[in-house]
Protein backbone atom coordinates (compact mmCIF):
# COMPACT_ATOMS: atom_id res chain seq x y z
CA UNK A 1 0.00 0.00 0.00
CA UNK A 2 0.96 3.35 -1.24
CA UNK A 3 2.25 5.88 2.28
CA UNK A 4 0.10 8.24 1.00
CA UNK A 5 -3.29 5.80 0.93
CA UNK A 6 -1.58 4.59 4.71
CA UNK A 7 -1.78 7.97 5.85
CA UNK A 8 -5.12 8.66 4.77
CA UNK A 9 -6.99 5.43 5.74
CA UNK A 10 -5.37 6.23 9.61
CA UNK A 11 -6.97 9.84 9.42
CA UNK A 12 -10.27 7.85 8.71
CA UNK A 13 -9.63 5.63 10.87
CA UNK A 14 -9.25 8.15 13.57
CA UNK A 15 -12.20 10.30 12.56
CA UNK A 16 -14.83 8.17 11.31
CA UNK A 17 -17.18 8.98 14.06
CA UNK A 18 -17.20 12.43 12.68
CA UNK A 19 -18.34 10.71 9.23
CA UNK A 20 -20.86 8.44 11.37
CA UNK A 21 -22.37 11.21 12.96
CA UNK A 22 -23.02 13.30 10.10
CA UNK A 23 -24.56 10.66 8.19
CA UNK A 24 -26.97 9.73 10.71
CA UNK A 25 -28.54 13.36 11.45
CA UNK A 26 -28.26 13.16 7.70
CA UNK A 27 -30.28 9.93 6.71
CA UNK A 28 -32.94 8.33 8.77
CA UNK A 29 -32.27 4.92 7.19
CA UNK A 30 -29.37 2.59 7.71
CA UNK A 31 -28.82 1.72 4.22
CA UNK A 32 -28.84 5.46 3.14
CA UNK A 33 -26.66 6.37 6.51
CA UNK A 34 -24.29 3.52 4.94
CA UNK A 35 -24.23 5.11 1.29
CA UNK A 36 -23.70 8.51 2.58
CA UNK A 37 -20.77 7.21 4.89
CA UNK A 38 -19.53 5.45 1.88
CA UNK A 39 -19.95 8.59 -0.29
CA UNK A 40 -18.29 10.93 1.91
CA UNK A 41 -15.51 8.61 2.34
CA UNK A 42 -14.78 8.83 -1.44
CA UNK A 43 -14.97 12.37 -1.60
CA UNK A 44 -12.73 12.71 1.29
CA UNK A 45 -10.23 10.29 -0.35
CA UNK A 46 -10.41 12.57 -4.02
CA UNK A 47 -9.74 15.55 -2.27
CA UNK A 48 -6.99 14.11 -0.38
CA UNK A 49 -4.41 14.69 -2.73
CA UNK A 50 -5.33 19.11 -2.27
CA UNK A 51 -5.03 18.72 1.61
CA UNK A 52 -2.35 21.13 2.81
CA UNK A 53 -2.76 20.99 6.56
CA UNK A 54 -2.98 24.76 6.40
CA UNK A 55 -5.94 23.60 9.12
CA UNK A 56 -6.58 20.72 11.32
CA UNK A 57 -7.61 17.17 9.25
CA UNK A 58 -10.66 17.12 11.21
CA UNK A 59 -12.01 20.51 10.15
CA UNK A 60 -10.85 19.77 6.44
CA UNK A 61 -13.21 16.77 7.39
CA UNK A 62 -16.33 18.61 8.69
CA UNK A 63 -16.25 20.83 5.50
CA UNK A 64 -16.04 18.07 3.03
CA UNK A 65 -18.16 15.58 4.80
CA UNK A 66 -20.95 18.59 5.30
CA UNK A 67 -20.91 19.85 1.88
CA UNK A 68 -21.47 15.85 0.48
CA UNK A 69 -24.12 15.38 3.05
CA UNK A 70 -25.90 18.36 1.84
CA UNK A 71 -25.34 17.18 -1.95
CA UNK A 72 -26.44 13.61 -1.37
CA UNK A 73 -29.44 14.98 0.71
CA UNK A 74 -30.89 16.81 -2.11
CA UNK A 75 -29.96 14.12 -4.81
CA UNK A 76 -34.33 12.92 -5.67
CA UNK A 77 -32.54 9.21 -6.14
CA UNK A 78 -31.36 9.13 -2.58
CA UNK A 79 -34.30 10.90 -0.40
CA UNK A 80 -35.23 8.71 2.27
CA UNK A 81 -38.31 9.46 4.15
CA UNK A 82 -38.40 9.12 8.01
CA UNK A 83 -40.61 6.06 9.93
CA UNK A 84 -41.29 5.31 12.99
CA UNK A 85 -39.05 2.86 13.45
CA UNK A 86 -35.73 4.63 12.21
CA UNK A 87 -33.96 4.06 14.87
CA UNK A 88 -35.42 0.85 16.65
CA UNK A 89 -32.71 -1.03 15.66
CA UNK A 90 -29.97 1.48 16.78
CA UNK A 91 -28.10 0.51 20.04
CA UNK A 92 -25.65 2.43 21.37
CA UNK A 93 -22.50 0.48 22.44
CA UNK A 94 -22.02 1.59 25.92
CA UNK A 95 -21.42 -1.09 29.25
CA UNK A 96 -24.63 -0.43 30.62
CA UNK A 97 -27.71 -0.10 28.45
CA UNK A 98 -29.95 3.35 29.35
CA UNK A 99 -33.55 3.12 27.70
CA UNK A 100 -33.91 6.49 28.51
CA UNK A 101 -31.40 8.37 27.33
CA UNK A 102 -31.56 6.37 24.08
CA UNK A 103 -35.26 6.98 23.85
CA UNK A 104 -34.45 10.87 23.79
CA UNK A 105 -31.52 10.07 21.05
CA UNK A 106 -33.90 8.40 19.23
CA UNK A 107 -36.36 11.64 19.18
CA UNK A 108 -33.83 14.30 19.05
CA UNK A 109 -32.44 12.56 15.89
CA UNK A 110 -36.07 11.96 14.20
CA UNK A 111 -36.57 16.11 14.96
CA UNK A 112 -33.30 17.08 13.50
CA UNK A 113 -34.15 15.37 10.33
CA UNK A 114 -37.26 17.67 9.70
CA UNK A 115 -34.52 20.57 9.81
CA UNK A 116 -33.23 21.80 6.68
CA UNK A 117 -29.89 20.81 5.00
CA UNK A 118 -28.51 24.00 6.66
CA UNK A 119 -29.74 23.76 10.32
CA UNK A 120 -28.52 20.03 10.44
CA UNK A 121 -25.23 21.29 9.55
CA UNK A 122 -25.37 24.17 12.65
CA UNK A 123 -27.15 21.98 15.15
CA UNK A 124 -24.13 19.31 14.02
CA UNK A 125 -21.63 22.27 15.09
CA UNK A 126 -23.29 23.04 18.31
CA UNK A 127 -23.60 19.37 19.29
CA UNK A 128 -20.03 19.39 18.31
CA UNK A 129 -19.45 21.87 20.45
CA UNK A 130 -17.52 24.41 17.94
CA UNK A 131 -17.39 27.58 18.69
CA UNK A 132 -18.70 30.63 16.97
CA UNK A 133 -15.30 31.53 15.21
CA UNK A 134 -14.78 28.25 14.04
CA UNK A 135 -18.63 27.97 12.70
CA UNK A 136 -18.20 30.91 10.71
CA UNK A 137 -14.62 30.00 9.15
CA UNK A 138 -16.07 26.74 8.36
CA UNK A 139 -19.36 28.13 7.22
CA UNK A 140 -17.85 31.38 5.31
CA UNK A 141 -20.34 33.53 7.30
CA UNK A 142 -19.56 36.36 10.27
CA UNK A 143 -19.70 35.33 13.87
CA UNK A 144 -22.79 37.77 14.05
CA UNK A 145 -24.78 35.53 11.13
CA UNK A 146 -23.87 32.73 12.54
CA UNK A 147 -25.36 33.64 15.92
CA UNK A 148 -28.60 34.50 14.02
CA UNK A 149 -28.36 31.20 12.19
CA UNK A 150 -28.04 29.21 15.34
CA UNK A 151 -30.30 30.63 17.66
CA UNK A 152 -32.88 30.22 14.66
CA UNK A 153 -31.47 26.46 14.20
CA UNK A 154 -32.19 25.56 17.96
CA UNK A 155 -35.34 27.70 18.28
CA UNK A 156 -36.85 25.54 14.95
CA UNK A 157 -35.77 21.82 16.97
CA UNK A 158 -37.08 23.12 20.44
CA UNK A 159 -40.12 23.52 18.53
CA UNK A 160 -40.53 20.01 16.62
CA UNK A 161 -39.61 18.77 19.69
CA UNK A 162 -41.90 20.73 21.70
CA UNK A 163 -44.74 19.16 19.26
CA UNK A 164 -44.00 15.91 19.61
């Protein structure tokens, strides 16, 4: 194996939680979460060659694996609509099993799918815990807009959630 396809499979080795997380608030359905994964993967992998490290890997990630989720998303051939029963068959790895906190997952993931492409990507950053100056480099916006953007973001899922 080539050093260069070495280095990058340990990068995505070392991040792919990143790529799992986007792909679930993403897709509601395992097989689309698993194409989107897959998807993201291979655009990280073609843009590989252009990365600089001017910035960390991991935001050259976000920006890339945001901008495919977004793509795919709005592809008509790849739509997936949400059920009931997205995530029934979702477990958690963790020692000890909590219904309850995986119950609220389980909603606050089925509300953040009704978000736009947009919001998913700024409740992803606030989950993520980012702060505002890194939101806006990632997202080309000022730190003001991205305040706006946000509060609007969290005020649209405390409301689905609020009427569910």
């Amino acid at each position: 194996m080539a050093p260069l396809e070495q280095e990058f499979l340990n990068k995505i080795t070392k991040h792919k939680g990143i790529i799992f997380k986007i792909s679930k608030m993403y897709m509601s359905e395992k097989e689309d979460r698993d194409d989107l994964f897959q998807e993201i993967t291979y655009q990280l992998w073609k843009a590989y060659p252009s990365f600089r490290g001017h910035s960390e890997f991991s935001t050259w990630l976000y920006r890339i694996a945001l901008n495919t989720a977004i793509i795919f998303l709005k592809s008509e051939k790849r739509r997936s609509f949400i059920t009931n029963n997205d995530f029934s068959n979702y477990i958690i790895a963790q020692e000890e099993y909590d219904y309850h906190k995986e119950e609220r997952l389980a909603k606050m993931y089925k509300a953040i799918h009704q978000l736009n492409p947009i919001d998913k990507a700024f409740i992803f950053y606030y989950l993520e815990d980012f702060s505002g100056k890194e939101i806006a480099e990632q997202m080309g916006i000022s730190e003001g807009n991205v305040r706006v953007k946000m509060n609007r973001a969290k005020n649209k899922l405390k409301d689905i959630l609020g009427s569910n």
